[in-house]
C-alpha atoms as a PDB file:
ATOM      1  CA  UNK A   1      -0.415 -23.524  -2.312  1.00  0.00           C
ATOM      2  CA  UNK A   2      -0.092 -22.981   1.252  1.00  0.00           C
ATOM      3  CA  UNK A   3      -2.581 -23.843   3.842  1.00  0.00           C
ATOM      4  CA  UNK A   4      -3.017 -20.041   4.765  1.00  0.00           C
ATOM      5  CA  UNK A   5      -3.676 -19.529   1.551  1.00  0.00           C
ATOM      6  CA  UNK A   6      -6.158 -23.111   0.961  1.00  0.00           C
ATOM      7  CA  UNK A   7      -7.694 -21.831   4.193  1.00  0.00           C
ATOM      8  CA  UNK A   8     -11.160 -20.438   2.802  1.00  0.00           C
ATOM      9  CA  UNK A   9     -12.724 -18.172   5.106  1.00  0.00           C
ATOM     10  CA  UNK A  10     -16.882 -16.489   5.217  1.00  0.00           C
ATOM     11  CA  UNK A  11     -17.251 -13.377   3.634  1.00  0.00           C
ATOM     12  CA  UNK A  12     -19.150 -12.415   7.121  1.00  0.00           C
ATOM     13  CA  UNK A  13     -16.178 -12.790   9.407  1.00  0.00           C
ATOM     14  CA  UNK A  14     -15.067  -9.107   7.957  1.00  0.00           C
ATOM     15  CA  UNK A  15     -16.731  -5.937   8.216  1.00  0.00           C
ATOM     16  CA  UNK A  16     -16.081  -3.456   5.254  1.00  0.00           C
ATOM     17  CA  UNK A  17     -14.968   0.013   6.694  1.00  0.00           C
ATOM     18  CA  UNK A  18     -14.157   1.773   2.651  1.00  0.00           C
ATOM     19  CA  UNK A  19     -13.751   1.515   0.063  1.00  0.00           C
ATOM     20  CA  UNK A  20      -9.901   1.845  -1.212  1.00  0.00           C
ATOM     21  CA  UNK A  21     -10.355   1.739  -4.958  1.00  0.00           C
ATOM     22  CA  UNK A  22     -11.639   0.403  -7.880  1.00  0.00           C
ATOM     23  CA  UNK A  23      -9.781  -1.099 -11.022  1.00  0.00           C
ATOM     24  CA  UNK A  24     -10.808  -3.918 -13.679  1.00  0.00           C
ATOM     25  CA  UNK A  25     -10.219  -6.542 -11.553  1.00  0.00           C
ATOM     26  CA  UNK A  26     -12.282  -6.195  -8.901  1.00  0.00           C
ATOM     27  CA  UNK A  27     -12.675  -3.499  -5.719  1.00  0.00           C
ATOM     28  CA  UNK A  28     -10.402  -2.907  -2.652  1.00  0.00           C
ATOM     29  CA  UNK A  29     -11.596  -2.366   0.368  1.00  0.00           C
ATOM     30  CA  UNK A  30      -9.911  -1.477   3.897  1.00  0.00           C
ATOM     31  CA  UNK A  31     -11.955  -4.172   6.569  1.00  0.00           C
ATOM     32  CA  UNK A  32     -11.741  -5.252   9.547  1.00  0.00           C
ATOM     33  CA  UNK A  33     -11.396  -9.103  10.749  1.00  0.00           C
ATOM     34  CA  UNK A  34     -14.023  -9.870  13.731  1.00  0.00           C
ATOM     35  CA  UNK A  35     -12.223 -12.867  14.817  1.00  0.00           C
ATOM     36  CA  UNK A  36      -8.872 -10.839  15.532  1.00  0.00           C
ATOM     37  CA  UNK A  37      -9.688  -7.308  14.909  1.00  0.00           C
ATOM     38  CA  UNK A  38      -7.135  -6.678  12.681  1.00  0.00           C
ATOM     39  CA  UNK A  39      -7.794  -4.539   9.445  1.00  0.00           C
ATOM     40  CA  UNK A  40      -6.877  -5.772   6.075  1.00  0.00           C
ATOM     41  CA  UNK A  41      -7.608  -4.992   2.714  1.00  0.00           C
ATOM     42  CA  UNK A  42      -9.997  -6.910   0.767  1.00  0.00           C
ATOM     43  CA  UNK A  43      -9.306  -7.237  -2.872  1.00  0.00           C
ATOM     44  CA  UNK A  44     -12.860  -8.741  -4.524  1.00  0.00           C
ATOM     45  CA  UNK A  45     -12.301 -10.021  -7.918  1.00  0.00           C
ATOM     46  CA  UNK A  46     -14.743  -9.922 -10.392  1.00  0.00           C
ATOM     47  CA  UNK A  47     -16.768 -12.996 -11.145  1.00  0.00           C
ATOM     48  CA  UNK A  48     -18.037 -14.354 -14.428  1.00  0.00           C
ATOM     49  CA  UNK A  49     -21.550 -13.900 -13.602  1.00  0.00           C
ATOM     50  CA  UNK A  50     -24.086 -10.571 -14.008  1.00  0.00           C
ATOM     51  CA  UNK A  51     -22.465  -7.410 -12.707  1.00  0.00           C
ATOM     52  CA  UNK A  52     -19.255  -8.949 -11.735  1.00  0.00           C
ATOM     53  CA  UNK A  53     -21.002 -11.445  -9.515  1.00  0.00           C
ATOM     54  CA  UNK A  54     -20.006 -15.038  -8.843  1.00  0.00           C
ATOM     55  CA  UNK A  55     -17.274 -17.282  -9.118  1.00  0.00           C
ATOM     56  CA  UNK A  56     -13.954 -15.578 -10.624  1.00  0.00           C
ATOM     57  CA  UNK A  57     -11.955 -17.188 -13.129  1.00  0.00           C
ATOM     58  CA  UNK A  58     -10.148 -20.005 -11.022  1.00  0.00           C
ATOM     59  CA  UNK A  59      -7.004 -19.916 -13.200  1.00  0.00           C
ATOM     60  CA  UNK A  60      -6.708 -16.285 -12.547  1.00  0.00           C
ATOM     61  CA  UNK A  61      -7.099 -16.211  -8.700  1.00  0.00           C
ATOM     62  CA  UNK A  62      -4.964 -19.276  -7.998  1.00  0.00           C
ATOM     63  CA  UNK A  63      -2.637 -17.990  -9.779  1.00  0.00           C
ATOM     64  CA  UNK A  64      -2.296 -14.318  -8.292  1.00  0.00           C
ATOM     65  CA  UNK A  65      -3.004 -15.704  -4.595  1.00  0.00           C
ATOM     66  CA  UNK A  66       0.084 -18.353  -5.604  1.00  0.00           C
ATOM     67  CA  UNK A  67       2.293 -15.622  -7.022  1.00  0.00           C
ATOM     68  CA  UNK A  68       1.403 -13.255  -3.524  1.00  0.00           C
ATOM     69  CA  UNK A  69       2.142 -16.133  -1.501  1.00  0.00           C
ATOM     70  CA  UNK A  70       5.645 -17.546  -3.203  1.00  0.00           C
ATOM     71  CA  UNK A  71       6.881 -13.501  -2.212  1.00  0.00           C
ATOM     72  CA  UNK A  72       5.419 -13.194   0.900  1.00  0.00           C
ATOM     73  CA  UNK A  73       8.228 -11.839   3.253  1.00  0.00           C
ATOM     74  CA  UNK A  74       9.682  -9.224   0.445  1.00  0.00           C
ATOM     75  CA  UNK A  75       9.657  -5.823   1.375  1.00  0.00           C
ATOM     76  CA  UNK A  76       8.108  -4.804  -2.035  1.00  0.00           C
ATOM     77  CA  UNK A  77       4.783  -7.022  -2.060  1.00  0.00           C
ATOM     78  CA  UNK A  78       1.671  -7.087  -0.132  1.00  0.00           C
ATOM     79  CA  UNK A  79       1.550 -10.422   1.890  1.00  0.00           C
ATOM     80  CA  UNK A  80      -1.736 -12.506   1.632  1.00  0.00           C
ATOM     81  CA  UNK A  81      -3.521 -13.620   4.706  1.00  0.00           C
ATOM     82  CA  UNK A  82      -5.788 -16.241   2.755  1.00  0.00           C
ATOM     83  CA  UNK A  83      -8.934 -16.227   0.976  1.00  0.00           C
ATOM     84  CA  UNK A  84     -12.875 -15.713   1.904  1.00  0.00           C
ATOM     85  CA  UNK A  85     -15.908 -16.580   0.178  1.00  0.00           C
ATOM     86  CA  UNK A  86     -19.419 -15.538  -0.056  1.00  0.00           C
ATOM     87  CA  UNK A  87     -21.194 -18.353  -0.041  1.00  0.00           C
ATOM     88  CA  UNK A  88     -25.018 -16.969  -1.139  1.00  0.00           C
ATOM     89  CA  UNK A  89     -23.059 -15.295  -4.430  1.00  0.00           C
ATOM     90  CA  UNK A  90     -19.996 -17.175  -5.162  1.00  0.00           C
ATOM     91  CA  UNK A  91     -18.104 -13.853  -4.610  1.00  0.00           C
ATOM     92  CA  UNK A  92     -13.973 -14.226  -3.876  1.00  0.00           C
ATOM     93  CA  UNK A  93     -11.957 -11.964  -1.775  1.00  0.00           C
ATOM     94  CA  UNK A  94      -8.237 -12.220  -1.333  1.00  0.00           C
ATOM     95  CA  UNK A  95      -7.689 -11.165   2.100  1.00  0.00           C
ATOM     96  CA  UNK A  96      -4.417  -8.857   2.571  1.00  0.00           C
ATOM     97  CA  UNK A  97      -2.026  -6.920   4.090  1.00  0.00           C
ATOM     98  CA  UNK A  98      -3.719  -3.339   4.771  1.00  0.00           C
ATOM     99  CA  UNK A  99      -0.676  -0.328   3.540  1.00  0.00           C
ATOM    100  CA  UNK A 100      -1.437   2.539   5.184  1.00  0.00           C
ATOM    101  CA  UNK A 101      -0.489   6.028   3.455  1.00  0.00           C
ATOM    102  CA  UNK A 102       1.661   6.796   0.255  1.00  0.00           C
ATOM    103  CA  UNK A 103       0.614   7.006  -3.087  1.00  0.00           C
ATOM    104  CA  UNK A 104      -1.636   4.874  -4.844  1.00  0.00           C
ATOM    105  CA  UNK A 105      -0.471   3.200  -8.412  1.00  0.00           C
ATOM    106  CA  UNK A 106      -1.965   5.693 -10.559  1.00  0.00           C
ATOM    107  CA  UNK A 107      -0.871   8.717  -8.483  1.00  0.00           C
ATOM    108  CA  UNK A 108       2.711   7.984  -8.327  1.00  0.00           C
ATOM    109  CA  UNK A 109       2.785   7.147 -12.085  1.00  0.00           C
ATOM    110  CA  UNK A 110       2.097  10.617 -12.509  1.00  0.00           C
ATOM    111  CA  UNK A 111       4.434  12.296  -9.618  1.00  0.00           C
ATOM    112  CA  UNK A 112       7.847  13.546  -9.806  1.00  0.00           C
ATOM    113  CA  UNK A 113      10.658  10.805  -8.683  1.00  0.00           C
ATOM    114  CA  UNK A 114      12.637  12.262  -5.700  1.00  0.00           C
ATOM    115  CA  UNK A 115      16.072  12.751  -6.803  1.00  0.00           C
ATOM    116  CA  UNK A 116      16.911   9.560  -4.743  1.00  0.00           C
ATOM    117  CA  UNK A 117      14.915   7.235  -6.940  1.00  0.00           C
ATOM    118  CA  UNK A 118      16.529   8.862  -9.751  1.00  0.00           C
ATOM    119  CA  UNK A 119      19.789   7.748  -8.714  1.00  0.00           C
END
């Protein structure tokens, strides 16, 4: 893995704005960096411990922080800025590239293709 990606940040150097949404994995939220004041979505994975809490599966985030970073650049997939840490919980947070607008996931599952896509 990369350095930007090895490069474990606090938890504290963001400020949560919103939540984004909410799947099995974990939360997004839409935050803002203090040290560049940049905003960036903050994907919190769920840890082993009571109510989601603590240290994630390390297999699981290694591997989808890898997989983000080996396809950074492609127009198709959210680039990773790195990964921060809460250190009085264990929590993980991938820190990434904020998307501003379209659909989410589940809503364009259910909308109509435009009759470009379906070409």
């Amino acid at each position: 893995m990369s350095a930007a990606v090895a490069d474990l940040r606090n938890i504290d150097e963001f400020e949560v704005l919103e939540v984004l949404g909410e799947g099995a994995e974990g939360v997004v939220s839409r935050a803002r960096d203090r040290r560049s004041g940049k905003e960036v979505a903050l994907k919190w994975i769920r840890g082993d411990g009571p109510d989601g809490h603590g240290p994630p599966d390390r297999r699981a985030l290694v591997m989808e922080a890898g997989c983000l970073h080996a396809c950074r650049g492609h127009p198709s997939i959210i680039g990773i800025h790195g990964v921060a840490a809460d250190p009085k919980t264990g929590d993980v947070h991938l820190v990434l590239e904020l998307i501003r607008g379209g659909l989410s996931l589940r809503d364009s599952m259910w909308s109509t293709p435009s009759e470009d896509a379906i070409r």
